[in-house]
PDB file of N, CA and C in Angstrom:
ATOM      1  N   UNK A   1       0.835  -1.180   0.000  1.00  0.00           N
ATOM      2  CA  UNK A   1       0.000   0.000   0.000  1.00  0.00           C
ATOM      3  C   UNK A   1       0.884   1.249   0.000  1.00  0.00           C
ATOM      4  N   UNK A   2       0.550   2.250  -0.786  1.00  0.00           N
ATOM      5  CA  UNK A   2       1.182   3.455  -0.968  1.00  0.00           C
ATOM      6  C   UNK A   2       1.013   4.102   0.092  1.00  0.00           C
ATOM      7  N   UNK A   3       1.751   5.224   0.944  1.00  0.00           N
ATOM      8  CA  UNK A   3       1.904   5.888   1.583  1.00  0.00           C
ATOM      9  C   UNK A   3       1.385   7.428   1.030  1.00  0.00           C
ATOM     10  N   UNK A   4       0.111   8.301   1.629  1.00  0.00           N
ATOM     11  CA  UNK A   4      -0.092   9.687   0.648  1.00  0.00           C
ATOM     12  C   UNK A   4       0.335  10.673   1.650  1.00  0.00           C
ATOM     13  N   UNK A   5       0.534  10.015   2.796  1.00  0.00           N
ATOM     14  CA  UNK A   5       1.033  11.226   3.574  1.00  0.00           C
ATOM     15  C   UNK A   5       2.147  10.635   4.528  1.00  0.00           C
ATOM     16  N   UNK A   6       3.340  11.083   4.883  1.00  0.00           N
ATOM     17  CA  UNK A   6       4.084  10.633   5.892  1.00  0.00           C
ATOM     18  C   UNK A   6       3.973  10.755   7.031  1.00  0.00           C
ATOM     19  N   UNK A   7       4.144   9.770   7.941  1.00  0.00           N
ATOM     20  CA  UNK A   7       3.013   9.411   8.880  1.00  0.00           C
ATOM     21  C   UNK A   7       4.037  11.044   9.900  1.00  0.00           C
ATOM     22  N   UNK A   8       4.692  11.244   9.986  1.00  0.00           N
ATOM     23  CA  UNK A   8       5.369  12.821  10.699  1.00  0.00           C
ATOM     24  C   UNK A   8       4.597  13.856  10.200  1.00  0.00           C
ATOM     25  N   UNK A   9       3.938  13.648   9.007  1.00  0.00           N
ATOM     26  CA  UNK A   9       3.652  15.038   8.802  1.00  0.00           C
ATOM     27  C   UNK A   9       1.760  14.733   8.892  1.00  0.00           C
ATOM     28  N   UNK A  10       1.330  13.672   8.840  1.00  0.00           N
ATOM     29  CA  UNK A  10      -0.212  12.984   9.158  1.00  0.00           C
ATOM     30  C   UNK A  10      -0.792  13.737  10.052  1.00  0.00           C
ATOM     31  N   UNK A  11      -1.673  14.473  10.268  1.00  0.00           N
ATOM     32  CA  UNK A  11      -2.282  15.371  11.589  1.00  0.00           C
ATOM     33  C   UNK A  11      -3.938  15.250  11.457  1.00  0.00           C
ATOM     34  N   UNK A  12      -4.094  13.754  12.565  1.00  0.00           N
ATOM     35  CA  UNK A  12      -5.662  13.845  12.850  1.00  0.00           C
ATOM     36  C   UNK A  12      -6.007  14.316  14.237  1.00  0.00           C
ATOM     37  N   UNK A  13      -7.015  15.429  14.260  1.00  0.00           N
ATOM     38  CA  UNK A  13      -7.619  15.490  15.607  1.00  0.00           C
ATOM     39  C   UNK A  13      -8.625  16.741  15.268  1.00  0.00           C
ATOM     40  N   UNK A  14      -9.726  17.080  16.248  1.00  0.00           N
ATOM     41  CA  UNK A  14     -10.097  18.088  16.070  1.00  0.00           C
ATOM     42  C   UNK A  14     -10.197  19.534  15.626  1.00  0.00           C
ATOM     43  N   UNK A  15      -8.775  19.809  16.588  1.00  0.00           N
ATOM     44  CA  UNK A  15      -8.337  21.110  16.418  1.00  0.00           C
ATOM     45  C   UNK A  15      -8.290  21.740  15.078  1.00  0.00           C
ATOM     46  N   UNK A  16      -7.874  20.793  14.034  1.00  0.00           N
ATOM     47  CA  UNK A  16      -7.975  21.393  12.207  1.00  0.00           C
ATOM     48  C   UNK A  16      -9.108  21.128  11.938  1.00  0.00           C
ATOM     49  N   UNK A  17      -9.871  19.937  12.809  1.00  0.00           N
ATOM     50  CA  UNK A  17     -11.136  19.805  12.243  1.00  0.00           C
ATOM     51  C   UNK A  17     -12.196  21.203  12.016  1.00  0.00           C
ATOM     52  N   UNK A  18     -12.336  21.379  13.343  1.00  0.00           N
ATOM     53  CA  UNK A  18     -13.033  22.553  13.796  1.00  0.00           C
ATOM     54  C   UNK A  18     -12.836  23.922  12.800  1.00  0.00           C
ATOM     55  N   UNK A  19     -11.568  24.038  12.610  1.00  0.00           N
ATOM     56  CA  UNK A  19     -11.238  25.287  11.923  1.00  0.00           C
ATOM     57  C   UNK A  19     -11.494  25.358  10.597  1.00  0.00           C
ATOM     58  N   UNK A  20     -12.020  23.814  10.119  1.00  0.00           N
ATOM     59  CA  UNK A  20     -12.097  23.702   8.997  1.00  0.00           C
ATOM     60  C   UNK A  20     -13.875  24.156   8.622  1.00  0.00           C
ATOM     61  N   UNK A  21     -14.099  22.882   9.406  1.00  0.00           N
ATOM     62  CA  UNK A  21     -15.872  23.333   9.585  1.00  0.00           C
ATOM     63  C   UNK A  21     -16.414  24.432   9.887  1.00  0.00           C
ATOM     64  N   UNK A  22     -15.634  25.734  10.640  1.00  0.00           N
ATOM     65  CA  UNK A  22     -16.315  27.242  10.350  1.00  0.00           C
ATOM     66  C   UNK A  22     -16.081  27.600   9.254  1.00  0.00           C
ATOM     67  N   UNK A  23     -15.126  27.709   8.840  1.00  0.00           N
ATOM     68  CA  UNK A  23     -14.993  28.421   7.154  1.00  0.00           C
ATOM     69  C   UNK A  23     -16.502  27.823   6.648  1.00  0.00           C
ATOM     70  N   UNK A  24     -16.634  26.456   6.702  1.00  0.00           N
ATOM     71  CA  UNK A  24     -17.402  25.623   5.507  1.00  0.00           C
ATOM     72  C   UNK A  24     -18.695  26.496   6.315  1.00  0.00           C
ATOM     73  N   UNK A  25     -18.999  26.484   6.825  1.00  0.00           N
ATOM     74  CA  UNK A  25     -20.625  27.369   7.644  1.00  0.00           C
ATOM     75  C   UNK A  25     -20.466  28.540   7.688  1.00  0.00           C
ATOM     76  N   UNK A  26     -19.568  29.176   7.531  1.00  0.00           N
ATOM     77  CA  UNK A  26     -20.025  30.177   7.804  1.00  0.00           C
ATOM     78  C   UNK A  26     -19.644  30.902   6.094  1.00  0.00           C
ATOM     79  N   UNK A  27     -19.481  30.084   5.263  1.00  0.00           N
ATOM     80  CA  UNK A  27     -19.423  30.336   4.136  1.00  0.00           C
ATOM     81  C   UNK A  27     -20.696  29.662   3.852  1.00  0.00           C
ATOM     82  N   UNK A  28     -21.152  29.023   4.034  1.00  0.00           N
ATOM     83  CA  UNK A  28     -22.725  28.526   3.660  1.00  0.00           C
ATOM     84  C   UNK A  28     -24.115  29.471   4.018  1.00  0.00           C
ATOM     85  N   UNK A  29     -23.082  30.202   5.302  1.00  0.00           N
ATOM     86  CA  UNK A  29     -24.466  31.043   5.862  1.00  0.00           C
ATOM     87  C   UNK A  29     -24.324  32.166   4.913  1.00  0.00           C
ATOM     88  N   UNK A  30     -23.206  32.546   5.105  1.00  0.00           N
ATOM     89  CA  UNK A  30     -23.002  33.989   4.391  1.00  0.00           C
ATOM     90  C   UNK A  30     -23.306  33.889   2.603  1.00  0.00           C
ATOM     91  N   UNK A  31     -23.845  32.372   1.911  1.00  0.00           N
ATOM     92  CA  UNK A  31     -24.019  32.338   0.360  1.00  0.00           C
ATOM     93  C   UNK A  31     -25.032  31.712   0.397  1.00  0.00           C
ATOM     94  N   UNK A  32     -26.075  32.377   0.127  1.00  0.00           N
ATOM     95  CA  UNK A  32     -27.366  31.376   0.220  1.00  0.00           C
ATOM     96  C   UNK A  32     -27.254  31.248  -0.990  1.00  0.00           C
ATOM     97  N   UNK A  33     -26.612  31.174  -2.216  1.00  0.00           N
ATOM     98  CA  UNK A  33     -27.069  30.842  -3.420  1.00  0.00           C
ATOM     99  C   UNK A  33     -26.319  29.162  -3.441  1.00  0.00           C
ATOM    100  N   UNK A  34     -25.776  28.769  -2.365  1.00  0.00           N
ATOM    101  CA  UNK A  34     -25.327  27.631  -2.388  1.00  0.00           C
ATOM    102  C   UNK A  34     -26.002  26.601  -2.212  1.00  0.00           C
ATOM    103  N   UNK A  35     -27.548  27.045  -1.353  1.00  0.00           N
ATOM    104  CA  UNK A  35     -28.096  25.732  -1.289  1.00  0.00           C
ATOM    105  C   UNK A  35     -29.002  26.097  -2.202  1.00  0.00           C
ATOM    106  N   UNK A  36     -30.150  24.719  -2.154  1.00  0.00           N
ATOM    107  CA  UNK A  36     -30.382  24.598  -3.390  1.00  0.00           C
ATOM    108  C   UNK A  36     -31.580  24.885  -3.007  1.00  0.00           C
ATOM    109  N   UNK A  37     -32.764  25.109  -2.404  1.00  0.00           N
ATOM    110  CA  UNK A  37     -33.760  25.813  -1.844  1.00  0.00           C
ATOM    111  C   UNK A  37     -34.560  26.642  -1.734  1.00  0.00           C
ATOM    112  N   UNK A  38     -33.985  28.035  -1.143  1.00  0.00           N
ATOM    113  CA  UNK A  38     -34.105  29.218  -1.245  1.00  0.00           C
ATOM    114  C   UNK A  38     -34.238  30.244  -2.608  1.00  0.00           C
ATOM    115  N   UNK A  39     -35.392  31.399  -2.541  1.00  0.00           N
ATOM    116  CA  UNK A  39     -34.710  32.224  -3.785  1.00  0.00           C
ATOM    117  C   UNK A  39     -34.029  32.420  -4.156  1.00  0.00           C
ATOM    118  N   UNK A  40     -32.772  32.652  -3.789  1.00  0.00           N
ATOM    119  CA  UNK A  40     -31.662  33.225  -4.774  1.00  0.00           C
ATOM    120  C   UNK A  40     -30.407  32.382  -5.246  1.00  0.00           C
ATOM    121  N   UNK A  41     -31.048  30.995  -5.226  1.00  0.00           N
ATOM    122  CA  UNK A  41     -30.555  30.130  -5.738  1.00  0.00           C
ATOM    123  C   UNK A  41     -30.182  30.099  -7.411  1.00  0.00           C
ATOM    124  N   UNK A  42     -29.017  30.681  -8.204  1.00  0.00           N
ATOM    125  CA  UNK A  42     -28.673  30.740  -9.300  1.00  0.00           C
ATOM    126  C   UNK A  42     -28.499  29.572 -10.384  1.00  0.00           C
ATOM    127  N   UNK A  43     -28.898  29.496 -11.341  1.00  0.00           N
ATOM    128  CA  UNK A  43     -28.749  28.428 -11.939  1.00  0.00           C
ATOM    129  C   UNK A  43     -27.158  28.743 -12.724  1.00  0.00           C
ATOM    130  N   UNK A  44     -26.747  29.890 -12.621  1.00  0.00           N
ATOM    131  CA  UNK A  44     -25.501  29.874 -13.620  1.00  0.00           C
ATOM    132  C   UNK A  44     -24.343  29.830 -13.033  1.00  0.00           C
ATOM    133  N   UNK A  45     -23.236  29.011 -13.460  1.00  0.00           N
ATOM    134  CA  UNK A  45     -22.272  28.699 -12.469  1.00  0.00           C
ATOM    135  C   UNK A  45     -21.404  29.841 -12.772  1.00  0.00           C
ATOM    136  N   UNK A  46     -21.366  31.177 -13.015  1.00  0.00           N
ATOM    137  CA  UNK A  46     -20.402  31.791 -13.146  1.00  0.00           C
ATOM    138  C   UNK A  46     -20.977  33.077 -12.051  1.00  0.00           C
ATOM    139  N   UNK A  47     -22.461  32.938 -11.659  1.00  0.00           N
ATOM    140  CA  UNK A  47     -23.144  33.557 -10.426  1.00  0.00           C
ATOM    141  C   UNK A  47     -22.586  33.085  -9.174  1.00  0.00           C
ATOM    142  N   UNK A  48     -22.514  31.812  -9.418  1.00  0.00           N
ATOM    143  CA  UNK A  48     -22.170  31.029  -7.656  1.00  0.00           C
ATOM    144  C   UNK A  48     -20.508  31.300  -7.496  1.00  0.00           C
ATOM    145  N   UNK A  49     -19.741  31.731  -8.864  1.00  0.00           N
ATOM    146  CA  UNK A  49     -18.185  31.655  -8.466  1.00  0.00           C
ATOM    147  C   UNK A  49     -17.924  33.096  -8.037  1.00  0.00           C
ATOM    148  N   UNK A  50     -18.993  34.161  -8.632  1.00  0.00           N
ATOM    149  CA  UNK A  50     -18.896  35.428  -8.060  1.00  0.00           C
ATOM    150  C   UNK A  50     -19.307  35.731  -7.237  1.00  0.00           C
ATOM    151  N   UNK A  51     -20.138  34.881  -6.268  1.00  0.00           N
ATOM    152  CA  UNK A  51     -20.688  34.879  -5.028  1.00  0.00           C
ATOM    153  C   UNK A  51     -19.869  34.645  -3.959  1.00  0.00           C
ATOM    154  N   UNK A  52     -19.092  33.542  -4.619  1.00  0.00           N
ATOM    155  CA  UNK A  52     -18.007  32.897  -3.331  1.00  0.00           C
ATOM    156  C   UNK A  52     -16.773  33.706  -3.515  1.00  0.00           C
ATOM    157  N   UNK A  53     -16.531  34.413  -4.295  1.00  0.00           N
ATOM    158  CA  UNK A  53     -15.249  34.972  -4.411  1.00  0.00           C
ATOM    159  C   UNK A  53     -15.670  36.874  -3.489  1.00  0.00           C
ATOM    160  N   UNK A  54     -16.933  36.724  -3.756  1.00  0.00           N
ATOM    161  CA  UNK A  54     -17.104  38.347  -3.173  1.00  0.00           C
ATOM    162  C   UNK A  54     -17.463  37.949  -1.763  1.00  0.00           C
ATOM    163  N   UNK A  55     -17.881  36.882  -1.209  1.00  0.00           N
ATOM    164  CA  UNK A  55     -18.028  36.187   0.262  1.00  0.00           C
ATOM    165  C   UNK A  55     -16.739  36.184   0.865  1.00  0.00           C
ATOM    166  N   UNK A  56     -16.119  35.522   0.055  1.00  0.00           N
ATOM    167  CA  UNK A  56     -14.292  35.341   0.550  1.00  0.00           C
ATOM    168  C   UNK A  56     -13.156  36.915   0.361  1.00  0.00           C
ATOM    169  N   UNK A  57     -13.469  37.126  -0.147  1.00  0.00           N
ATOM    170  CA  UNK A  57     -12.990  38.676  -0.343  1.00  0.00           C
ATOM    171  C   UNK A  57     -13.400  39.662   1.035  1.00  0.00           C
ATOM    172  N   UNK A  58     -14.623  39.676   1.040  1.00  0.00           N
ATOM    173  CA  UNK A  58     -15.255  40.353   2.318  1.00  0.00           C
ATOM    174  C   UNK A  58     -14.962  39.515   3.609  1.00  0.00           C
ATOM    175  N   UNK A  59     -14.259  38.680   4.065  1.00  0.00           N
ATOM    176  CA  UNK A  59     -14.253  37.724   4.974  1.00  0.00           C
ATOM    177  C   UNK A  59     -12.615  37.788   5.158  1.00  0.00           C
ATOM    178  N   UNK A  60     -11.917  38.082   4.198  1.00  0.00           N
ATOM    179  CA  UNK A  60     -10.767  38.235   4.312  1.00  0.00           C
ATOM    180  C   UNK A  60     -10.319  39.817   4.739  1.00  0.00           C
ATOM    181  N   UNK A  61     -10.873  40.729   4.227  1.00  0.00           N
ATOM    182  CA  UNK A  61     -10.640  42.060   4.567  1.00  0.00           C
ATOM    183  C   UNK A  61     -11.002  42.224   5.695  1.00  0.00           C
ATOM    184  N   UNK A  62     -12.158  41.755   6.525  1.00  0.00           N
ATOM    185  CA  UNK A  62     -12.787  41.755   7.882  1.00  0.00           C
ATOM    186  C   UNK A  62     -11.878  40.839   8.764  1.00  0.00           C
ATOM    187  N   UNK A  63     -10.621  40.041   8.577  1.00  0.00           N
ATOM    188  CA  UNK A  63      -9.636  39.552   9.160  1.00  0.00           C
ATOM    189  C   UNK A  63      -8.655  40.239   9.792  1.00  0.00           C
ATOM    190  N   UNK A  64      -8.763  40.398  11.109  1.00  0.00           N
ATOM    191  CA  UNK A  64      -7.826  41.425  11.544  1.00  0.00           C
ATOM    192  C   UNK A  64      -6.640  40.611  12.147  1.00  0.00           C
ATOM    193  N   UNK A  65      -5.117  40.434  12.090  1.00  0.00           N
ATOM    194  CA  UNK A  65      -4.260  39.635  12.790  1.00  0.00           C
ATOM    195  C   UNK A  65      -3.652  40.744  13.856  1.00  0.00           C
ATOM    196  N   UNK A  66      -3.425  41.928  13.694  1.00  0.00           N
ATOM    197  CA  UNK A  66      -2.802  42.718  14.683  1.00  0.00           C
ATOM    198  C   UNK A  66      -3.631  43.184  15.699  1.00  0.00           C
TER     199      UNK A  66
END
């Protein structure tokens, strides 16, 4: 069996979990055109890539590290 990650650099546990799963929600909350449901659900995929890119744009500028 192939090896895809070396087991030194392998990292299971919560802690990335967690950090992973807010992005994914709170990028879901903040794009309702993602689910499939709601009004403003787009049928054109070049709507949903300008959605997530102006979600992630605004989410990144609102990132303060200092």
């Amino acid at each position: 069996m192939k090896e895809v990650f070396h087991p030194d650099y392998h990292l299971v546990g919560k802690r990335f979990t967690k950090a992973i799963e807010d992005v994914n929600t709170s990028l879901r909350n903040a794009c309702k055109r993602l689910i499939r449901r709601p009004t403003p659900f787009s049928k054109k995929l070049f709507n949903h890539w300008t959605t997530i890119k102006l979600v992630m744009h605004h989410k990144n500028l609102n990132l303060s590290y200092i």
